[in-house]
PDB file of N, CA and C in Angstrom:
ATOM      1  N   UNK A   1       0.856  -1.172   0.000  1.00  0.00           N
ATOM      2  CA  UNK A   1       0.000   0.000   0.000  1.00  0.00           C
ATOM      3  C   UNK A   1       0.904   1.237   0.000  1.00  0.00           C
ATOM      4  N   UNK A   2       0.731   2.381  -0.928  1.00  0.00           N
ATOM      5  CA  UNK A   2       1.455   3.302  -1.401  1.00  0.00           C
ATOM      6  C   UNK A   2       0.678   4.074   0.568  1.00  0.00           C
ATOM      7  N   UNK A   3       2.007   5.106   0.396  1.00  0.00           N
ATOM      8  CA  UNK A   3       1.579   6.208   1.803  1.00  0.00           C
ATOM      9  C   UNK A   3       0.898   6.552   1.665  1.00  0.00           C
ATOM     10  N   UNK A   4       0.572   7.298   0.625  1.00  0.00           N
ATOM     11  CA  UNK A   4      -0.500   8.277   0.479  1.00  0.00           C
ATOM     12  C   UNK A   4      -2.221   7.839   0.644  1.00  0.00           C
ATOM     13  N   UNK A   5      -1.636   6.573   0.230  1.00  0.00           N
ATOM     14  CA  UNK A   5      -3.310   5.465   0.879  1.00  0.00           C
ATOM     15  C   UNK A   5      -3.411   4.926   2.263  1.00  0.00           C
ATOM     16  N   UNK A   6      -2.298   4.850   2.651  1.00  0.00           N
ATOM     17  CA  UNK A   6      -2.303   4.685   4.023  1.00  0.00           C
ATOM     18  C   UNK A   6      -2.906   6.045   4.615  1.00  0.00           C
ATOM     19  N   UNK A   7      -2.176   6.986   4.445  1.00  0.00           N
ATOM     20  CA  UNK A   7      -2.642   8.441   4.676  1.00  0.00           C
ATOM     21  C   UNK A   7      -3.787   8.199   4.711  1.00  0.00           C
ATOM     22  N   UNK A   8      -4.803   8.460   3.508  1.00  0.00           N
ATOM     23  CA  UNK A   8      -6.358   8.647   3.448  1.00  0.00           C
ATOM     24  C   UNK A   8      -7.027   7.599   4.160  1.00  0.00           C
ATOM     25  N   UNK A   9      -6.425   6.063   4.190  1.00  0.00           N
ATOM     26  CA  UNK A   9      -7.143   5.110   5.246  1.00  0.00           C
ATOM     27  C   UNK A   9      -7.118   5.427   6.519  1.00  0.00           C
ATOM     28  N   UNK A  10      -6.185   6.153   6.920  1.00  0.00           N
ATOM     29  CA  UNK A  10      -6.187   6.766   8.003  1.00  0.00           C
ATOM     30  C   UNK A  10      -7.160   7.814   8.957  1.00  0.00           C
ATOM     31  N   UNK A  11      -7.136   8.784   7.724  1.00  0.00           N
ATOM     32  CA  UNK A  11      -7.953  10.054   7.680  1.00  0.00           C
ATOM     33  C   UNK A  11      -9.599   9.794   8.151  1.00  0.00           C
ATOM     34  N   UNK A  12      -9.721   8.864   7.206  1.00  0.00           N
ATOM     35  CA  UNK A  12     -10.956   8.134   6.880  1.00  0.00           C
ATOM     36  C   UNK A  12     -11.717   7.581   7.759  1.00  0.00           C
ATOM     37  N   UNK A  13     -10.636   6.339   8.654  1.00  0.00           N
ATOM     38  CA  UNK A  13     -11.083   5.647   9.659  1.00  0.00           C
ATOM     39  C   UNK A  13     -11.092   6.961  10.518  1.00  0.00           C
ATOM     40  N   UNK A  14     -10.475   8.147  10.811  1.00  0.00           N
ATOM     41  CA  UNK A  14     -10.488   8.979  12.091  1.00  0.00           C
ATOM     42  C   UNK A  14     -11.798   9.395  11.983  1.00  0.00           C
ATOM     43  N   UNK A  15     -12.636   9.892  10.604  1.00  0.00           N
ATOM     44  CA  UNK A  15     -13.524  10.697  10.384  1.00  0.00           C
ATOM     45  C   UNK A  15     -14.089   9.288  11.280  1.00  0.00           C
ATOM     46  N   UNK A  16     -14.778   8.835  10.394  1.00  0.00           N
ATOM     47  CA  UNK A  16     -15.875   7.208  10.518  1.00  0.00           C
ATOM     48  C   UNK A  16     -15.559   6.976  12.247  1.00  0.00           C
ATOM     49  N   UNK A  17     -14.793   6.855  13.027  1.00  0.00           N
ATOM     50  CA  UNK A  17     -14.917   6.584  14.181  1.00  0.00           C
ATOM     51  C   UNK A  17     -15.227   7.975  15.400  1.00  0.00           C
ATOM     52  N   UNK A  18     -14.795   9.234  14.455  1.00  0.00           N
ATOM     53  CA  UNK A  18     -15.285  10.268  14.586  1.00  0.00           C
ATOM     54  C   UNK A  18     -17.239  10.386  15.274  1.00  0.00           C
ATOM     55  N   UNK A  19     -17.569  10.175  13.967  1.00  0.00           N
ATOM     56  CA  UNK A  19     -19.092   9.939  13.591  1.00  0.00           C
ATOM     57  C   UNK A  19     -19.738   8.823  14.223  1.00  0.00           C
ATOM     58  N   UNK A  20     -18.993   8.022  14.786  1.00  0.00           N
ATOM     59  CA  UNK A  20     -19.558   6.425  15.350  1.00  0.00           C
ATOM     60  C   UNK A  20     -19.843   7.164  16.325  1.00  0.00           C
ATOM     61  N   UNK A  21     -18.715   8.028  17.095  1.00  0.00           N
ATOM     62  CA  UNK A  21     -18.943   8.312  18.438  1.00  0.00           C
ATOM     63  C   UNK A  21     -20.099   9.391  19.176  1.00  0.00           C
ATOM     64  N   UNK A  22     -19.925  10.135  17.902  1.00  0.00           N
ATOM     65  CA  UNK A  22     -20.742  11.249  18.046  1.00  0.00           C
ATOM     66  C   UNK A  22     -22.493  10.426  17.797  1.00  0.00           C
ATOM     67  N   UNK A  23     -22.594   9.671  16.848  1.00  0.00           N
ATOM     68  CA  UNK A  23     -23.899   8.555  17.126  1.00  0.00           C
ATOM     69  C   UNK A  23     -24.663   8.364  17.808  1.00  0.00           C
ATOM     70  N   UNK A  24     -23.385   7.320  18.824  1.00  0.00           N
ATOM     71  CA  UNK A  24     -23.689   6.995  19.946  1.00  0.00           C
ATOM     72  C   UNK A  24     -24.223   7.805  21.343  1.00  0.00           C
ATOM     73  N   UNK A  25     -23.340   8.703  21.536  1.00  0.00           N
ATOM     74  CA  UNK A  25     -23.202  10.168  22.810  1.00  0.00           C
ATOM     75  C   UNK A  25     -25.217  10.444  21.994  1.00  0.00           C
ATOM     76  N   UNK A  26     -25.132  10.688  21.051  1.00  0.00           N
ATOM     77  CA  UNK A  26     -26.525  10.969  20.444  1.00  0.00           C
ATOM     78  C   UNK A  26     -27.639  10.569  21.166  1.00  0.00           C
ATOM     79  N   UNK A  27     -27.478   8.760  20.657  1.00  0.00           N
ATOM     80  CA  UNK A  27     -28.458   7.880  20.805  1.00  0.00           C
ATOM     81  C   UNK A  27     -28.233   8.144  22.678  1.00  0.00           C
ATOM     82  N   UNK A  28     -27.406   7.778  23.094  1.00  0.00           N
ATOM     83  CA  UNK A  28     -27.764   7.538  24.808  1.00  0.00           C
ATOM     84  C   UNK A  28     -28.609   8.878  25.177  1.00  0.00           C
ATOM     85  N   UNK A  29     -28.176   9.986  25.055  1.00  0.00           N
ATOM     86  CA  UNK A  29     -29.145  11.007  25.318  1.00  0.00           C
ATOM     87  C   UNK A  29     -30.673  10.972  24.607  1.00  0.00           C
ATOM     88  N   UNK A  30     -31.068  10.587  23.419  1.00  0.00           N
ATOM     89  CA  UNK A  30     -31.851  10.278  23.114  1.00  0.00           C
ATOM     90  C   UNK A  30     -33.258   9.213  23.602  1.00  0.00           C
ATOM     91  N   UNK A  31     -32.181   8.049  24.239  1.00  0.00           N
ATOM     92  CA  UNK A  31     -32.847   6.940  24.630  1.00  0.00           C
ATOM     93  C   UNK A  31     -32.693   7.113  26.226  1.00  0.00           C
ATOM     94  N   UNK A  32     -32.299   8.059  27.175  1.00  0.00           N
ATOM     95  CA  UNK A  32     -32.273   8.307  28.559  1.00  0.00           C
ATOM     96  C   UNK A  32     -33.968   8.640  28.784  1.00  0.00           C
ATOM     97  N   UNK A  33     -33.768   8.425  30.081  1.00  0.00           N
ATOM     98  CA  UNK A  33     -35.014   8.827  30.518  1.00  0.00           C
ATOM     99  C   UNK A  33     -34.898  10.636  30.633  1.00  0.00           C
ATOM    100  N   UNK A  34     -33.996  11.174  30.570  1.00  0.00           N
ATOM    101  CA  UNK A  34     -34.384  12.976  30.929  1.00  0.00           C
ATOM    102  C   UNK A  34     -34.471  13.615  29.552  1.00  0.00           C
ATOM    103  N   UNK A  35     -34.766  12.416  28.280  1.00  0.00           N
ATOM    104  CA  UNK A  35     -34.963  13.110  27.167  1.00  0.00           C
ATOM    105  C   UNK A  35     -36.311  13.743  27.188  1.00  0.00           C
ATOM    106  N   UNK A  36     -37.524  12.446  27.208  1.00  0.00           N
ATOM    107  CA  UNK A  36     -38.537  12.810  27.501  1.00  0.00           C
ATOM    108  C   UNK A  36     -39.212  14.313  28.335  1.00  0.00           C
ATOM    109  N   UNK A  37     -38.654  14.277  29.838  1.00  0.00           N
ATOM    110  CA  UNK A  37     -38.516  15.077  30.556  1.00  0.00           C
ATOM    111  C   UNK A  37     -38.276  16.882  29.913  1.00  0.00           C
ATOM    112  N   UNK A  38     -36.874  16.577  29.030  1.00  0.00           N
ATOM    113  CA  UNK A  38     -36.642  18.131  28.330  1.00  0.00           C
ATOM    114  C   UNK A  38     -37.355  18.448  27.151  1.00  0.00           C
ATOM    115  N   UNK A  39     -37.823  17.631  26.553  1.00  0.00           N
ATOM    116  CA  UNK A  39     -39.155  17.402  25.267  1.00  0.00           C
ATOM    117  C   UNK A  39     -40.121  18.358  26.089  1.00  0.00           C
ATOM    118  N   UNK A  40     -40.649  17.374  26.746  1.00  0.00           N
ATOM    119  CA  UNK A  40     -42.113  18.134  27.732  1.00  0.00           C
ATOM    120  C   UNK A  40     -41.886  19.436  28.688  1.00  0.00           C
ATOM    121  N   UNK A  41     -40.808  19.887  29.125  1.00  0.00           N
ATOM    122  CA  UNK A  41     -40.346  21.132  29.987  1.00  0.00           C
ATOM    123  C   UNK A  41     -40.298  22.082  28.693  1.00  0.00           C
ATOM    124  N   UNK A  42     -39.838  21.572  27.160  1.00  0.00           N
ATOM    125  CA  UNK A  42     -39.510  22.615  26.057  1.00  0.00           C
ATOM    126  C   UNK A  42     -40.997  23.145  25.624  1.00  0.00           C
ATOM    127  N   UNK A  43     -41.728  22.408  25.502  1.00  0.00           N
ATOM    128  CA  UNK A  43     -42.910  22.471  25.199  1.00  0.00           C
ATOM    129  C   UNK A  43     -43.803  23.217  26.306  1.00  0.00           C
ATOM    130  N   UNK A  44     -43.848  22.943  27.708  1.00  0.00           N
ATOM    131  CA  UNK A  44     -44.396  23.837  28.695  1.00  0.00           C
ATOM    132  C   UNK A  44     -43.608  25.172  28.185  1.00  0.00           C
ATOM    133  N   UNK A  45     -42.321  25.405  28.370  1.00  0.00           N
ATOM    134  CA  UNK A  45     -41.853  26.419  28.415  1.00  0.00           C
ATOM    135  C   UNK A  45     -42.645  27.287  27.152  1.00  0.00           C
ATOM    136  N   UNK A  46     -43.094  26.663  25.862  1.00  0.00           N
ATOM    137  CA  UNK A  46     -43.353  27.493  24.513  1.00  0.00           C
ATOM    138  C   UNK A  46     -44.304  28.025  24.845  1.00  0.00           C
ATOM    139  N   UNK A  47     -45.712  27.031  25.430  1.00  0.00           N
ATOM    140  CA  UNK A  47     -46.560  27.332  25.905  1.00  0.00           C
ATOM    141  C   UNK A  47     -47.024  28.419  26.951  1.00  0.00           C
ATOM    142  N   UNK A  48     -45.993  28.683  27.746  1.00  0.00           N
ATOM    143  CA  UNK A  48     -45.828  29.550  28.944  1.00  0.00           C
ATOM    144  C   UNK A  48     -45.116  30.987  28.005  1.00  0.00           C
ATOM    145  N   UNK A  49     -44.978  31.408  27.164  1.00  0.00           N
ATOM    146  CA  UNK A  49     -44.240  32.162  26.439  1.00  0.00           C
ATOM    147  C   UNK A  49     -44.704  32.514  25.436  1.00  0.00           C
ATOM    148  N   UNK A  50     -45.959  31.925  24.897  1.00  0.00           N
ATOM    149  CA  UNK A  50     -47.071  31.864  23.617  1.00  0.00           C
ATOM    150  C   UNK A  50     -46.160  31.953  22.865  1.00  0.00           C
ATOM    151  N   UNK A  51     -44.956  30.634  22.623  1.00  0.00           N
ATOM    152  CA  UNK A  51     -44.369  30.972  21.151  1.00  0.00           C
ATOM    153  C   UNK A  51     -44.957  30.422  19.922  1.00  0.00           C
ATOM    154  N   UNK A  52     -45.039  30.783  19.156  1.00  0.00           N
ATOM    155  CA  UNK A  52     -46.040  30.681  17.680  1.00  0.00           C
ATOM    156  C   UNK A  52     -45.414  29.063  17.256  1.00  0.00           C
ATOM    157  N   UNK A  53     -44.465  28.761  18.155  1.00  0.00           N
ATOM    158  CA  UNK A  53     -43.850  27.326  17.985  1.00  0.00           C
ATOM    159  C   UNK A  53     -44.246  26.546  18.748  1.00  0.00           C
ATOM    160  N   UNK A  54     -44.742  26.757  19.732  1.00  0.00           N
ATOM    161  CA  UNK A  54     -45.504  25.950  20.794  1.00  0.00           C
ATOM    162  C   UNK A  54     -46.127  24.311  20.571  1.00  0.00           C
ATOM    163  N   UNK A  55     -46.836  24.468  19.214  1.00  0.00           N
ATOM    164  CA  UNK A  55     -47.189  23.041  18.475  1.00  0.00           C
ATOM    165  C   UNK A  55     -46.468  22.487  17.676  1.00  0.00           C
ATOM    166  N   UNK A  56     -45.110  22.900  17.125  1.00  0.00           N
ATOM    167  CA  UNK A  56     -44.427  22.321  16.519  1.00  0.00           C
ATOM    168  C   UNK A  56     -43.362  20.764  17.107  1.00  0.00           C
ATOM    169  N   UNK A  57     -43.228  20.121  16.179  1.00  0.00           N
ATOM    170  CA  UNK A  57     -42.534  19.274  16.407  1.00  0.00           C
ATOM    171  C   UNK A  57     -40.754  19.937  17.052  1.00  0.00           C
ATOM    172  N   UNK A  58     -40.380  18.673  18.331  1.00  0.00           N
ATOM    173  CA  UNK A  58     -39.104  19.087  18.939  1.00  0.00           C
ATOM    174  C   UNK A  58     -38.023  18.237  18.124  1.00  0.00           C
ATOM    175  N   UNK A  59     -36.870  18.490  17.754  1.00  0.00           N
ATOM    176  CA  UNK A  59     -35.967  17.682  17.467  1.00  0.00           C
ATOM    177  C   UNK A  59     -34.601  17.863  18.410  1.00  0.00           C
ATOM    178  N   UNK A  60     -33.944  16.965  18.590  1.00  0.00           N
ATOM    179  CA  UNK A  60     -32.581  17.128  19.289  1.00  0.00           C
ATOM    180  C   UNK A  60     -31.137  17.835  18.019  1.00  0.00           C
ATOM    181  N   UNK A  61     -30.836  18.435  18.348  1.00  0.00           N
ATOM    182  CA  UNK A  61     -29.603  18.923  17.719  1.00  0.00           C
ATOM    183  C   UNK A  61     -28.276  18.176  17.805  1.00  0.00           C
ATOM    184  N   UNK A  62     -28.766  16.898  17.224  1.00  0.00           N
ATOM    185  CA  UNK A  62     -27.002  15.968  17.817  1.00  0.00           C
ATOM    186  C   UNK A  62     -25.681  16.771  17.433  1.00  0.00           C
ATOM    187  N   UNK A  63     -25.876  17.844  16.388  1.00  0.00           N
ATOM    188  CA  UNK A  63     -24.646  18.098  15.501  1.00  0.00           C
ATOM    189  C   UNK A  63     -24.177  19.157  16.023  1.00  0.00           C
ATOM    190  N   UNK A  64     -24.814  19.577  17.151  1.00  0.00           N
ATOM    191  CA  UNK A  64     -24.482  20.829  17.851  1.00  0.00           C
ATOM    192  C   UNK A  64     -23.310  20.317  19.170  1.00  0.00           C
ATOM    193  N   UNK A  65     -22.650  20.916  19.856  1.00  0.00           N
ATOM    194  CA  UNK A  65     -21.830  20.943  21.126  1.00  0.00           C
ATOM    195  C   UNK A  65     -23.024  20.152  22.319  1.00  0.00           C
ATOM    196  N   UNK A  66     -22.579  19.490  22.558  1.00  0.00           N
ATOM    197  CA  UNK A  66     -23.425  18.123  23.891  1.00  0.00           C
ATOM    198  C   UNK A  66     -22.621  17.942  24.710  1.00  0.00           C
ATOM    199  N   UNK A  67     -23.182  17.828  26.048  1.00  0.00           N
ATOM    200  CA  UNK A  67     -22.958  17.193  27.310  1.00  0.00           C
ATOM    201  C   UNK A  67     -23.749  16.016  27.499  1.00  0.00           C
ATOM    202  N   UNK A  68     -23.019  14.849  28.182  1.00  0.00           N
ATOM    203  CA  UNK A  68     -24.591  14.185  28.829  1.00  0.00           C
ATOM    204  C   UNK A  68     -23.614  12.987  30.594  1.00  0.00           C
ATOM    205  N   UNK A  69     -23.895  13.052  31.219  1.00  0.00           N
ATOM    206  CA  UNK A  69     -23.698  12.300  32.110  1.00  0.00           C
ATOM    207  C   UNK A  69     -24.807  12.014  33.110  1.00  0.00           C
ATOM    208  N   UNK A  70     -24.944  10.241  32.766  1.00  0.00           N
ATOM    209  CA  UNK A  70     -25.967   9.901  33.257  1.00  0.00           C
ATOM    210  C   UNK A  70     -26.315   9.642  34.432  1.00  0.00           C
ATOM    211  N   UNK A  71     -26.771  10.152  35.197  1.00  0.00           N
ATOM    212  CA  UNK A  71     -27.095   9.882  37.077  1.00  0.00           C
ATOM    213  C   UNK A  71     -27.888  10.967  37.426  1.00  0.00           C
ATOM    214  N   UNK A  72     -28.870   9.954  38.781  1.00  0.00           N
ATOM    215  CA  UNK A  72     -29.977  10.890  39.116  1.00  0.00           C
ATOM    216  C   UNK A  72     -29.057  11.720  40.314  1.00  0.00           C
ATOM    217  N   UNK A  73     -28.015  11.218  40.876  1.00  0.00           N
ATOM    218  CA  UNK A  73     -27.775  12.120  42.197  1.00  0.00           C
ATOM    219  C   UNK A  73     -26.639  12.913  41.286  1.00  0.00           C
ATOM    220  N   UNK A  74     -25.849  12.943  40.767  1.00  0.00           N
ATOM    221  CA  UNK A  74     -24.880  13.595  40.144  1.00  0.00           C
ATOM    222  C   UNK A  74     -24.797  14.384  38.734  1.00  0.00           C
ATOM    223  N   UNK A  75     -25.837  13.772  38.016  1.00  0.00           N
ATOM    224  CA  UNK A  75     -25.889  13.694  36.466  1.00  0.00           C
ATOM    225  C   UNK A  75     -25.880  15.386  36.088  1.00  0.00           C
ATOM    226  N   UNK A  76     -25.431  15.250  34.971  1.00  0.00           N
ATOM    227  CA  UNK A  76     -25.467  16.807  34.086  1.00  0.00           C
ATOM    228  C   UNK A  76     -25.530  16.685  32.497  1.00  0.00           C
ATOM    229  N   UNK A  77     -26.218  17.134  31.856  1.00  0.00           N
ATOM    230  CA  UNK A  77     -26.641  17.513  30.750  1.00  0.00           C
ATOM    231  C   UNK A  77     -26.964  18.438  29.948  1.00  0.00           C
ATOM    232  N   UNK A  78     -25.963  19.196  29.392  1.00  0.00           N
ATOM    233  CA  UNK A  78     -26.196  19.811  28.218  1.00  0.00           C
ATOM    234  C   UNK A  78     -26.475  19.623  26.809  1.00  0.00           C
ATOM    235  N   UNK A  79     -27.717  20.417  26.291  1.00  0.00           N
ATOM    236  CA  UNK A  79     -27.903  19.784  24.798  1.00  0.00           C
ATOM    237  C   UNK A  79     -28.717  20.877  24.239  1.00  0.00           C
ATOM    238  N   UNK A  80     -28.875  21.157  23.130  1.00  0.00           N
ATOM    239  CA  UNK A  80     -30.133  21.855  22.007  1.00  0.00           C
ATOM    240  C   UNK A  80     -31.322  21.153  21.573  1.00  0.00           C
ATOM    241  N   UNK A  81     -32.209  21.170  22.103  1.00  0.00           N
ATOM    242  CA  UNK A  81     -33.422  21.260  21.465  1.00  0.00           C
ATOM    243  C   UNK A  81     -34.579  22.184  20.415  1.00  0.00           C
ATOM    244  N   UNK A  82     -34.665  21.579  19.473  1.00  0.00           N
ATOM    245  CA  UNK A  82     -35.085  22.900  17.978  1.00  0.00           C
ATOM    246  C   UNK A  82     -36.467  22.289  17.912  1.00  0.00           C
ATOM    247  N   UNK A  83     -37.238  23.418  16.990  1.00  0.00           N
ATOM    248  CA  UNK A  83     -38.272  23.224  16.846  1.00  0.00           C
ATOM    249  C   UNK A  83     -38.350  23.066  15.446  1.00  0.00           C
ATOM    250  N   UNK A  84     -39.676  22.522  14.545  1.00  0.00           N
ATOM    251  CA  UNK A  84     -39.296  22.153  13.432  1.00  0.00           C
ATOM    252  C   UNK A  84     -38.754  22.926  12.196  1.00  0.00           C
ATOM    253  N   UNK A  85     -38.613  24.344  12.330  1.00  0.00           N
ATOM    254  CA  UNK A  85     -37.997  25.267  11.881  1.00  0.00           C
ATOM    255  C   UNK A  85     -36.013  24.890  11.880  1.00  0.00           C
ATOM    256  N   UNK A  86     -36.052  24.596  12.810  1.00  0.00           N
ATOM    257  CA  UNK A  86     -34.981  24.016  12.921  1.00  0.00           C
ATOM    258  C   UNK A  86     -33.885  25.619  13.527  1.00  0.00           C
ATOM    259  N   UNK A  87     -34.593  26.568  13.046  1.00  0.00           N
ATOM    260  CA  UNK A  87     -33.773  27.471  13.074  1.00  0.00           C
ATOM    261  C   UNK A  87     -33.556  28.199  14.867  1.00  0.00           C
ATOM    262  N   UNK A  88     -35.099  27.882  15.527  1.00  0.00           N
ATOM    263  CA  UNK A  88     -34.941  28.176  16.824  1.00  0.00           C
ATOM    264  C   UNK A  88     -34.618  27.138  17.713  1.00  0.00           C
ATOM    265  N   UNK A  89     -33.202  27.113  17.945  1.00  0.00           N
ATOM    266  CA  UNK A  89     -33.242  26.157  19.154  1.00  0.00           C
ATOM    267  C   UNK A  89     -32.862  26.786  20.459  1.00  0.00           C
ATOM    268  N   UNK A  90     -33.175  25.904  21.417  1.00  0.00           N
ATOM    269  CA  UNK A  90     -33.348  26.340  23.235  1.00  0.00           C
ATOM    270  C   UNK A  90     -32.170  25.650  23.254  1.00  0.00           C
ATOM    271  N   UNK A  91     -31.331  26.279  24.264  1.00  0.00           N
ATOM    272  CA  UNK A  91     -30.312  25.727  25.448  1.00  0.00           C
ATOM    273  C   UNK A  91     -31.200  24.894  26.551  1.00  0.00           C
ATOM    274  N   UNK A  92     -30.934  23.247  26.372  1.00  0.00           N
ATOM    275  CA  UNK A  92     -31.255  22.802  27.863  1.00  0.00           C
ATOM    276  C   UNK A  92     -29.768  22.068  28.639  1.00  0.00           C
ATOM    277  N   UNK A  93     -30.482  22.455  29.664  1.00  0.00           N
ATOM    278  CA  UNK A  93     -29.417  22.387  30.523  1.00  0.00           C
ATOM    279  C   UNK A  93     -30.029  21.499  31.733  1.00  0.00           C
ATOM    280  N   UNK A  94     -29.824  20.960  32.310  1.00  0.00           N
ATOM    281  CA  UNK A  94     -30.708  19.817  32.960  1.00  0.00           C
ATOM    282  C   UNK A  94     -29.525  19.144  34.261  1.00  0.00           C
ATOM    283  N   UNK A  95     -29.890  18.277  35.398  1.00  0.00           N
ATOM    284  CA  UNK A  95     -28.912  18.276  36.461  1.00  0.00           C
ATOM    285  C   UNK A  95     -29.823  17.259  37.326  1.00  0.00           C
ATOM    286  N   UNK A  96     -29.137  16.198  37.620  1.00  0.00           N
ATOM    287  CA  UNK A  96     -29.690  15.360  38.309  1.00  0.00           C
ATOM    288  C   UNK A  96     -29.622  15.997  40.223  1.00  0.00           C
ATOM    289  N   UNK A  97     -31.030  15.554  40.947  1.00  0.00           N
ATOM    290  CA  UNK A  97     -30.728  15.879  42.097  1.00  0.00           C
ATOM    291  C   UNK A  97     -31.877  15.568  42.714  1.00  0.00           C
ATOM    292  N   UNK A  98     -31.393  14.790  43.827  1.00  0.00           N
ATOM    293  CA  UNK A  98     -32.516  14.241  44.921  1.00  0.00           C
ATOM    294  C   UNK A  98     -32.822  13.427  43.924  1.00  0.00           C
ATOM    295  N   UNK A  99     -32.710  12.514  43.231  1.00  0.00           N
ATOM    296  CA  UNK A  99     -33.203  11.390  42.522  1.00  0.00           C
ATOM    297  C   UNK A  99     -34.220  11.721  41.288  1.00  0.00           C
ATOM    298  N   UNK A 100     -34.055  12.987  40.971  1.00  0.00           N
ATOM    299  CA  UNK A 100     -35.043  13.643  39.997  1.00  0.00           C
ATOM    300  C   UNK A 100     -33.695  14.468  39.234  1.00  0.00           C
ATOM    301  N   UNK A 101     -34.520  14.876  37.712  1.00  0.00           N
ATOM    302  CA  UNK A 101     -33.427  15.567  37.018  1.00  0.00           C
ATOM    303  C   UNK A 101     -34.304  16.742  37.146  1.00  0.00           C
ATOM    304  N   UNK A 102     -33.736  17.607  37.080  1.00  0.00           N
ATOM    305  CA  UNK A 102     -34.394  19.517  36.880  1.00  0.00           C
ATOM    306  C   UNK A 102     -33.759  20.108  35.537  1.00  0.00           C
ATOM    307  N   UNK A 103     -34.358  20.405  34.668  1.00  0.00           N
ATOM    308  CA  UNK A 103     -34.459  20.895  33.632  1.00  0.00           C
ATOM    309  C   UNK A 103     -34.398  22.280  33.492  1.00  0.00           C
ATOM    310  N   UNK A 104     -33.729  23.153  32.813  1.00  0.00           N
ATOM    311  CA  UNK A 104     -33.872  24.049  32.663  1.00  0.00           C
ATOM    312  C   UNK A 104     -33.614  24.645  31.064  1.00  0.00           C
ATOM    313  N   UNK A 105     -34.852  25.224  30.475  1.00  0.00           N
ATOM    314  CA  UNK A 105     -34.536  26.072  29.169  1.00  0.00           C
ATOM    315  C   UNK A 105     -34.138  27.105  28.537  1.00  0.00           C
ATOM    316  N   UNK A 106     -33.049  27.502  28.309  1.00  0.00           N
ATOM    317  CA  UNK A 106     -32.553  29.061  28.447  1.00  0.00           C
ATOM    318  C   UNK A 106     -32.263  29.995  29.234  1.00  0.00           C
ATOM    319  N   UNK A 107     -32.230  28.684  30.023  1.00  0.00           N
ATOM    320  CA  UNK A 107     -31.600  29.378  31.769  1.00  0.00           C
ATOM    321  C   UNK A 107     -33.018  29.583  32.906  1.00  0.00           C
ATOM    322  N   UNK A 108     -33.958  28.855  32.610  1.00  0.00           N
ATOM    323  CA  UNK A 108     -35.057  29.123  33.214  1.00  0.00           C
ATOM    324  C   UNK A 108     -35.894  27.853  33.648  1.00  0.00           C
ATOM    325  N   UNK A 109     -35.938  28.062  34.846  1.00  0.00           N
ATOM    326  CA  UNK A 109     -35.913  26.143  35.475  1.00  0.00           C
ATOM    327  C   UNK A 109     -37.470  26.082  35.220  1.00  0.00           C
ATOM    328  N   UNK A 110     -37.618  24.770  34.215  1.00  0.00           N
ATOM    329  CA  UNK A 110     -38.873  24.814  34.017  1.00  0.00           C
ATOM    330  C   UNK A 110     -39.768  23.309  34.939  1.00  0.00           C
ATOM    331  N   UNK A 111     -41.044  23.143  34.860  1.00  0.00           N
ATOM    332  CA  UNK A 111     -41.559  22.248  35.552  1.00  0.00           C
ATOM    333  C   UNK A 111     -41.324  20.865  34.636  1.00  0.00           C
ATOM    334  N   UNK A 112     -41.651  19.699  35.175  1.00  0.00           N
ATOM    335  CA  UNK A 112     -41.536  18.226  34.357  1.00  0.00           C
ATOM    336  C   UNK A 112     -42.632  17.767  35.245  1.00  0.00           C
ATOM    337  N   UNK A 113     -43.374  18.018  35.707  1.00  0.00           N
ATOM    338  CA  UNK A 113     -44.153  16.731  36.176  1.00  0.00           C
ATOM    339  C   UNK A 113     -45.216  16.666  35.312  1.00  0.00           C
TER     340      UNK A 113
END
């Protein structure tokens, strides 16, 4: 194998395991239980704010800058949540404590029950 293919096999596998990882970090926040939780706090919050987005569909922003560590007494989570515009997304910020996570959207601790 010439270098220069070694090179790009290289490159290649960095991207691709790159992207595996970023996937994954995805999917676990996705499939946690405090996803749900920041879905429904994003949505109170629109509602509480009469944003004209209020009924729109939520999506997660995997491609954006993420936090996620999973635990109810310790846990912390940062992530973007958009609406189907895609163009407005919320800062959530979320924090495990007393065995419950607390959510907060744009810096504004919203309810989950």
């Amino acid at each position: 194998m010439s270098p220069k293919a070694k090179v790009a096999a290289w490159i290649v596998g960095i991207v691709v395991a790159y992207a595996a990882s970023v996937g994954l970090g995805a999917y676990r926040i996705a499939s946690s239980d405090l996803y749900p939780l920041a879905e429904k706090g994003l949505a109170a919050y629109l509602v509480a704010t009469k944003s004209t987005e209020a009924n729109k569909p939520i999506y997660f922003k995997w491609w954006s800058s993420w936090y996620f560590r999973n635990s109810l007494t310790d846990g912390l989570a940062q992530f973007l949540l958009c609406t189907s515009s895609r163009a407005h997304c919320h800062a959530i910020i979320a924090y495990g404590v007393d065995g419950q996570w607390r959510v907060t959207v744009d810096g504004k601790l919203v309810s989950t029950d």
